[in-house]
Protein backbone atom coordinates (compact mmCIF):
# COMPACT_ATOMS: atom_id res chain seq x y z
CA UNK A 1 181.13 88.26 160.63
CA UNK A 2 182.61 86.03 162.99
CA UNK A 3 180.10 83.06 162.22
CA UNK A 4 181.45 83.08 158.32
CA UNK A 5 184.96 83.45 160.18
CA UNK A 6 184.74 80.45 162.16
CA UNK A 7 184.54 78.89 158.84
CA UNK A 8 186.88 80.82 156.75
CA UNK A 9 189.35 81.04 158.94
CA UNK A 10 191.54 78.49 158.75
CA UNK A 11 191.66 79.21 154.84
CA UNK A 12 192.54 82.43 155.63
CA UNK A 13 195.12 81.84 157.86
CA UNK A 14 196.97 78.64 155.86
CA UNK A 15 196.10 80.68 152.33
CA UNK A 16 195.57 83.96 152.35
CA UNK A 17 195.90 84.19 148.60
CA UNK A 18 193.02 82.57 148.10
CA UNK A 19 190.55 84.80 149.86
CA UNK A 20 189.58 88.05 148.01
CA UNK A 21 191.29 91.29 149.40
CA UNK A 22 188.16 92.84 150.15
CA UNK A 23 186.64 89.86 152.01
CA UNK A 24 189.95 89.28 153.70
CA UNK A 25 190.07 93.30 154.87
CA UNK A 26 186.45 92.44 156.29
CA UNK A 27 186.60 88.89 158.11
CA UNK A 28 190.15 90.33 159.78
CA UNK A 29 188.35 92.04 162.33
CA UNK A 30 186.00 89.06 163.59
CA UNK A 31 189.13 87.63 165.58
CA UNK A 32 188.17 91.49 168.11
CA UNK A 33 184.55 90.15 168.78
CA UNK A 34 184.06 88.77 171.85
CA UNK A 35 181.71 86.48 173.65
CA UNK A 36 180.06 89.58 175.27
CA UNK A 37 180.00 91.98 172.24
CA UNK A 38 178.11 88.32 170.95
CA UNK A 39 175.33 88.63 173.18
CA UNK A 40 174.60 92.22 173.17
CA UNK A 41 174.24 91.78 169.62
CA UNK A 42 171.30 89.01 169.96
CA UNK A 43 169.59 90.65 172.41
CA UNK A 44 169.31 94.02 170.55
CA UNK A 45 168.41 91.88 167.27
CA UNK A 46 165.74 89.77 169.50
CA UNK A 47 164.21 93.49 170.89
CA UNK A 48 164.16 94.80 167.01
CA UNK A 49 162.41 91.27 165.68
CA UNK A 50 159.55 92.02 168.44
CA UNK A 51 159.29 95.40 166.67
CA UNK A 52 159.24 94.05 163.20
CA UNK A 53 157.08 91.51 164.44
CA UNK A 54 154.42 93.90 165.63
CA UNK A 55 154.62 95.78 162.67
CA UNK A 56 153.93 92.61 160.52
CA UNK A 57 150.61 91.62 162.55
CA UNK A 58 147.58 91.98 160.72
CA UNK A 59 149.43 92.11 156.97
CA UNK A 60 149.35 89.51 154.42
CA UNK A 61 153.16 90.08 153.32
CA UNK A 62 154.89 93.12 152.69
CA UNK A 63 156.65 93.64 149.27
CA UNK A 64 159.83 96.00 148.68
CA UNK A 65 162.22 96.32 145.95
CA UNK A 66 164.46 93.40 145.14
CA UNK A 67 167.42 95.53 144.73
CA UNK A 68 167.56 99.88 145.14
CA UNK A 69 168.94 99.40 141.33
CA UNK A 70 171.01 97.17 139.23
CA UNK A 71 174.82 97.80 139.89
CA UNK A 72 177.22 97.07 136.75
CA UNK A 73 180.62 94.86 137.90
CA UNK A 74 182.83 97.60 136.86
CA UNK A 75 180.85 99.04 140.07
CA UNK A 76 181.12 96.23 142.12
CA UNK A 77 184.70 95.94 141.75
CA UNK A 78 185.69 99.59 142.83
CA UNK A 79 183.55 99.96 145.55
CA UNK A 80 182.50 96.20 146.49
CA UNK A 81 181.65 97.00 149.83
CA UNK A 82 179.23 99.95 149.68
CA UNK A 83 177.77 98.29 146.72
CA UNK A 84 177.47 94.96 148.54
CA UNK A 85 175.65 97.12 151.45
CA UNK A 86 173.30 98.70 149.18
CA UNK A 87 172.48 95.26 146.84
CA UNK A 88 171.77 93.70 150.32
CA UNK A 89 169.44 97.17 151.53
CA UNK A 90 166.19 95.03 151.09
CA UNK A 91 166.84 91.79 152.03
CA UNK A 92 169.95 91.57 154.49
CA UNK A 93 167.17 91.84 157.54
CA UNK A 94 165.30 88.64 155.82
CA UNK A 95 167.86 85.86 157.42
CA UNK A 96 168.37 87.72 160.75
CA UNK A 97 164.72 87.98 161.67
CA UNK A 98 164.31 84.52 160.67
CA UNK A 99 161.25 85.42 157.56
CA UNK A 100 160.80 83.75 154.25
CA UNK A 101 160.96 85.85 151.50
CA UNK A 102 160.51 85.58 147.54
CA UNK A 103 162.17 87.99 144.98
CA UNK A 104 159.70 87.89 141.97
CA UNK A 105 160.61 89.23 138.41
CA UNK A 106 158.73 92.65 138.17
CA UNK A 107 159.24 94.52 134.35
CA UNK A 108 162.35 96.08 132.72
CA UNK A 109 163.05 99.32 133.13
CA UNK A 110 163.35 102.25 130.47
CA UNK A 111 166.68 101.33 130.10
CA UNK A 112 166.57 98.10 129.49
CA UNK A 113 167.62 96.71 132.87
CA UNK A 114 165.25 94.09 134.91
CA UNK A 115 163.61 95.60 137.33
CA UNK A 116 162.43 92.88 140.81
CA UNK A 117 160.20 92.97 143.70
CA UNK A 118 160.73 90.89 146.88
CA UNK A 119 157.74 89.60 149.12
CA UNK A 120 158.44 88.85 152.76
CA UNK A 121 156.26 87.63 155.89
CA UNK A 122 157.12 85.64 159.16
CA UNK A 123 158.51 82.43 159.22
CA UNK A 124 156.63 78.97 157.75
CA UNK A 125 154.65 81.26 155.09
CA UNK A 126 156.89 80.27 152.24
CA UNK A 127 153.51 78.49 150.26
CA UNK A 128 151.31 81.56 151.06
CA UNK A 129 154.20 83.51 149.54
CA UNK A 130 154.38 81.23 146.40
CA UNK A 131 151.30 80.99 145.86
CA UNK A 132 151.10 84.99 145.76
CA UNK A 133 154.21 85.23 143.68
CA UNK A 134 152.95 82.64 141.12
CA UNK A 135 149.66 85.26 140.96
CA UNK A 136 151.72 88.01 140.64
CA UNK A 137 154.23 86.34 138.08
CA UNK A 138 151.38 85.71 135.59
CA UNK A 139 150.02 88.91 135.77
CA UNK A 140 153.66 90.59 134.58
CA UNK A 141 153.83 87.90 131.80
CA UNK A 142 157.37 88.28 131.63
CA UNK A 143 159.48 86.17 128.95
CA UNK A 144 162.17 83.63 129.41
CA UNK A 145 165.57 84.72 129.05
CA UNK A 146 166.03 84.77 125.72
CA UNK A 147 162.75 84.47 124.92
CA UNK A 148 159.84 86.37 123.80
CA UNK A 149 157.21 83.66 125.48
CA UNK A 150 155.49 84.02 128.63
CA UNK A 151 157.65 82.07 131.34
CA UNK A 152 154.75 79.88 133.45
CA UNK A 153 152.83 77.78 131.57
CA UNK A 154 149.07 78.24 131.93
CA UNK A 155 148.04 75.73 135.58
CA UNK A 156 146.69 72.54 134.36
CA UNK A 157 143.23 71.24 135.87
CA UNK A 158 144.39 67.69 135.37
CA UNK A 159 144.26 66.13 138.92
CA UNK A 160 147.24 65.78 141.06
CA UNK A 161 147.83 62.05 143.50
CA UNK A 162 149.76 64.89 145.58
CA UNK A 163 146.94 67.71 145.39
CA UNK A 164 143.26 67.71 146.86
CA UNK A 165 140.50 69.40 145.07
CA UNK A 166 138.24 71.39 147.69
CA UNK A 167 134.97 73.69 146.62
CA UNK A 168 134.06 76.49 148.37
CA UNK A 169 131.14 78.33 149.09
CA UNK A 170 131.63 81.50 151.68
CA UNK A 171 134.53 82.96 153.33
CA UNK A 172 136.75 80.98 151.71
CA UNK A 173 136.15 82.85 148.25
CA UNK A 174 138.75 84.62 146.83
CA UNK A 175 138.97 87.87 147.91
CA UNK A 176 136.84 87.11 151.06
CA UNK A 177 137.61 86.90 154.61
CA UNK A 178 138.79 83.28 155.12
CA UNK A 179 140.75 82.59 151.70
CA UNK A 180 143.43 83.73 153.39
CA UNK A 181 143.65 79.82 154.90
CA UNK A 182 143.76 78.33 151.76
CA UNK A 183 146.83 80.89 149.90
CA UNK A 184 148.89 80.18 153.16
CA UNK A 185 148.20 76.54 152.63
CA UNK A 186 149.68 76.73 149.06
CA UNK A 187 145.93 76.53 147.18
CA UNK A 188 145.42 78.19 144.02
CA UNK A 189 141.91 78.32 142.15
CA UNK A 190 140.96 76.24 139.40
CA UNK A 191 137.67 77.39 138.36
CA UNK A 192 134.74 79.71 139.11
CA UNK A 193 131.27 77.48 138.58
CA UNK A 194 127.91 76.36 139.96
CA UNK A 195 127.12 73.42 141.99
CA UNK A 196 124.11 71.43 140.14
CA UNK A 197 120.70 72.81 141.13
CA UNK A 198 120.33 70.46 143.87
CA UNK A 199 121.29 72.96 147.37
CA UNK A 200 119.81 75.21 148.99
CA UNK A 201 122.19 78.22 150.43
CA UNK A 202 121.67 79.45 154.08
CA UNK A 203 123.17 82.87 156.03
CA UNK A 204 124.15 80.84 159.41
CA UNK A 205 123.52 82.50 162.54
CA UNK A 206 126.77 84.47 164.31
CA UNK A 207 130.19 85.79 163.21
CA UNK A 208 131.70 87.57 162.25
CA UNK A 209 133.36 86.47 160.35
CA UNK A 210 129.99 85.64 158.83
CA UNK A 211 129.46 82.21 156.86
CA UNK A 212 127.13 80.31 154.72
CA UNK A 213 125.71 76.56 154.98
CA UNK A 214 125.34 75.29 151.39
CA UNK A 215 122.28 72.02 151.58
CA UNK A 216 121.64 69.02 149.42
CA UNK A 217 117.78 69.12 149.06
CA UNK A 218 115.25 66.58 147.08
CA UNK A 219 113.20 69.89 146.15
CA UNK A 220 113.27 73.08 145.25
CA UNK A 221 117.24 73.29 144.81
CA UNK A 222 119.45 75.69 142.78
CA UNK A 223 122.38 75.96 141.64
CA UNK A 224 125.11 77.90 143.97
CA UNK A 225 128.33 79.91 142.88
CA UNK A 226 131.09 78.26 144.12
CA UNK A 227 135.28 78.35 143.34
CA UNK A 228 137.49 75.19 142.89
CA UNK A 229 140.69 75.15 144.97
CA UNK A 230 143.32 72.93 144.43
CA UNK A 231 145.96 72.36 147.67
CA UNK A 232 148.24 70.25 148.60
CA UNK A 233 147.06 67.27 150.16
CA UNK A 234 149.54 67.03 153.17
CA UNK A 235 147.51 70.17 153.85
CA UNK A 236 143.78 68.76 154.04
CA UNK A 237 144.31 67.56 157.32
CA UNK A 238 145.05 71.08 159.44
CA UNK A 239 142.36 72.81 157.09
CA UNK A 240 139.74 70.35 157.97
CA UNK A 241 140.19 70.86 162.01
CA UNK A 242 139.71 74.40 162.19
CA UNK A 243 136.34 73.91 160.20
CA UNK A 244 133.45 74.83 163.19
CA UNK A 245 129.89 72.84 163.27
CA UNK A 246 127.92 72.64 161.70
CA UNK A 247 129.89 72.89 158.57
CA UNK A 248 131.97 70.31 157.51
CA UNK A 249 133.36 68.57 154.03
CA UNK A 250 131.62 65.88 152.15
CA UNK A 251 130.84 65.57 148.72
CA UNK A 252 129.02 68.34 146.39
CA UNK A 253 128.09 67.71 143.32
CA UNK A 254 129.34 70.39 140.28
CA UNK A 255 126.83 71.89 137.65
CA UNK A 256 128.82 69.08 135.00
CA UNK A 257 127.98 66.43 137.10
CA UNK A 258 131.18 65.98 138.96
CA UNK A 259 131.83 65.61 142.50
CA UNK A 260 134.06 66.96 144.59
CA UNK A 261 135.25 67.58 147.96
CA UNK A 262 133.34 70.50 149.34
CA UNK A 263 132.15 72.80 152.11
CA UNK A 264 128.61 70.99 153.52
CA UNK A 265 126.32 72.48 156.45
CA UNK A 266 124.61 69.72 158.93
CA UNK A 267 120.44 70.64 158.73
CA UNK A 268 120.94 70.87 162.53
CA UNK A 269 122.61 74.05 162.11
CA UNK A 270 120.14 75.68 160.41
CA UNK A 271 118.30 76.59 163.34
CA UNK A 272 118.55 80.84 163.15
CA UNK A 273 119.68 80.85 160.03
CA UNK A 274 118.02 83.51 156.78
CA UNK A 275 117.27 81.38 153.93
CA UNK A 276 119.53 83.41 150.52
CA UNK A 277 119.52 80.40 147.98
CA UNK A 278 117.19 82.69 145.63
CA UNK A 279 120.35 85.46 145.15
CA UNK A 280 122.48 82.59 144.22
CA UNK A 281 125.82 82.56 146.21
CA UNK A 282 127.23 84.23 148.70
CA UNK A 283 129.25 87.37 147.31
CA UNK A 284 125.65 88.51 146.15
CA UNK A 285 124.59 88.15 149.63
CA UNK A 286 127.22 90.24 151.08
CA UNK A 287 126.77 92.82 147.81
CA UNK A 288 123.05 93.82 149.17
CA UNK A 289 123.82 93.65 152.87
């Protein structure tokens, strides 16, 4: 209240007119804070942040409401404050413990108002929570405004100067343990396919979390399941350094006879490791463990 006032103020005070009664009636008081009342106030929102904090560790997002329910303006006007409070219920807390958020269109409800969902995680995960509300988008299909066709157009596969194609193998499949650092990074999946029968799929040694090493061989090669991510490309960089030996990327070569940037596994490596290229990929691996 007394941040907006140090702004509003002056306006206020030279032209009352031009300020809203009910925002007037509300700023009025921030002249009473004072540089004490100031700090209390940070310290007790810096204690509840390490709360919400703790509660957000181990969570991919959490999703609320968007609103508690659509307010009409006749509303709004007699009551702006209370309705103001209860609009802002689910997403007041967003700016003061300094998360990124996205309110996503949800359905329309029996009466014929829209109906919204919000997702919200710590700072910095604004792609991871794009890329989950793009997901989520598609699956509502919900029209434009005035519209009766689905809003998002269907992804294109065309490539991107500003996106990197990656194939995966293991962990990083979606659904599985790892893919988690590819949605924060903004990747979404192209297409589910087979590498040409030229590898040879391995169940490295360690973990968890467990992995596979997917290797080029002259002989007795097959093809592997493997997903096509698209990311950004200002994001290859971080994605590559957290990659452990001895897997690494390189080239691997698609059942169409492309190639593409991909997960590879040094021979070296293979020291320890069960031999599982006759099942095919990895999620049948993990299936019959």
């Amino acid at each position: 209240m007394a941040e907006r006032y140090s702004i509003a103020g002056p306006l206020m005070e030279e032209h009352p007119e031009a300020v809203l009664p009910v925002i007037r009636d509300v700023l009025a008081k921030a002249p009473g804070v004072n540089g004490v009342d100031t700090f209390r106030a940070q310290y007790r929102l810096q204690a509840l942040k390490a709360l919400c904090d703790q509660a957000l560790e181990g969570l991919d997002c959490v999703m609320t409401p968007s609103i508690g329910r659509p307010v009409t303006s006749a509303e709004l006007l007699a009551e702006p404050v209370l309705r103001n409070s209860e609009l802002g219920y689910y997403t007041n807390f967003v700016n003061l413990l300094d998360y990124a958020a996205i309110a996503v269109p949800s359905a329309f409800m029996s009466n014929g108002l829209p109906w919204g969902v919000t997702l919200f995680g710590r700072a910095f995960t604004d792609q991871y929570l794009l890329s989950l509300a793009d997901a989520f988008q598609r699956q509502t299909a919900l029209p434009l405004i005035g519209g009766d066709s689905p809003s998002l157009p269907a992804p294109s596969n065309a490539a991107r100067n500003d996106m990197a194609r990656l194939v995966v193998c293991g962990a990083h499949l979606d659904g599985l343990a790892l893919n988690w650092q590819l949605i924060q990074r903004g990747a979404r999946l192209l297409e589910v396919t087979y590498s040409s029968a030229d590898y040879q799929l391995y169940a490295l040694a360690g973990g968890p979390p467990f992995r596979p090493g997917m290797v080029r061989v002259a002989e007795h090669g097959v093809a592997i399941a493997v997903e096509v991510w698209e990311l950004p490309s200002a994001e290859l960089g971080s994605f590559l350094t957290g990659i452990p030996a001895p897997l690494g990327l390189g080239k691997v070569q698609l059942a169409d006879g492309r190639w593409e940037t991909g997960f590879i596994c040094e021979t070296s490596g293979l020291e320890g490791a069960r031999d599982i290229s006759h099942l095919g990929g990895w999620r049948a691996y993990l299936q019959q463990l």
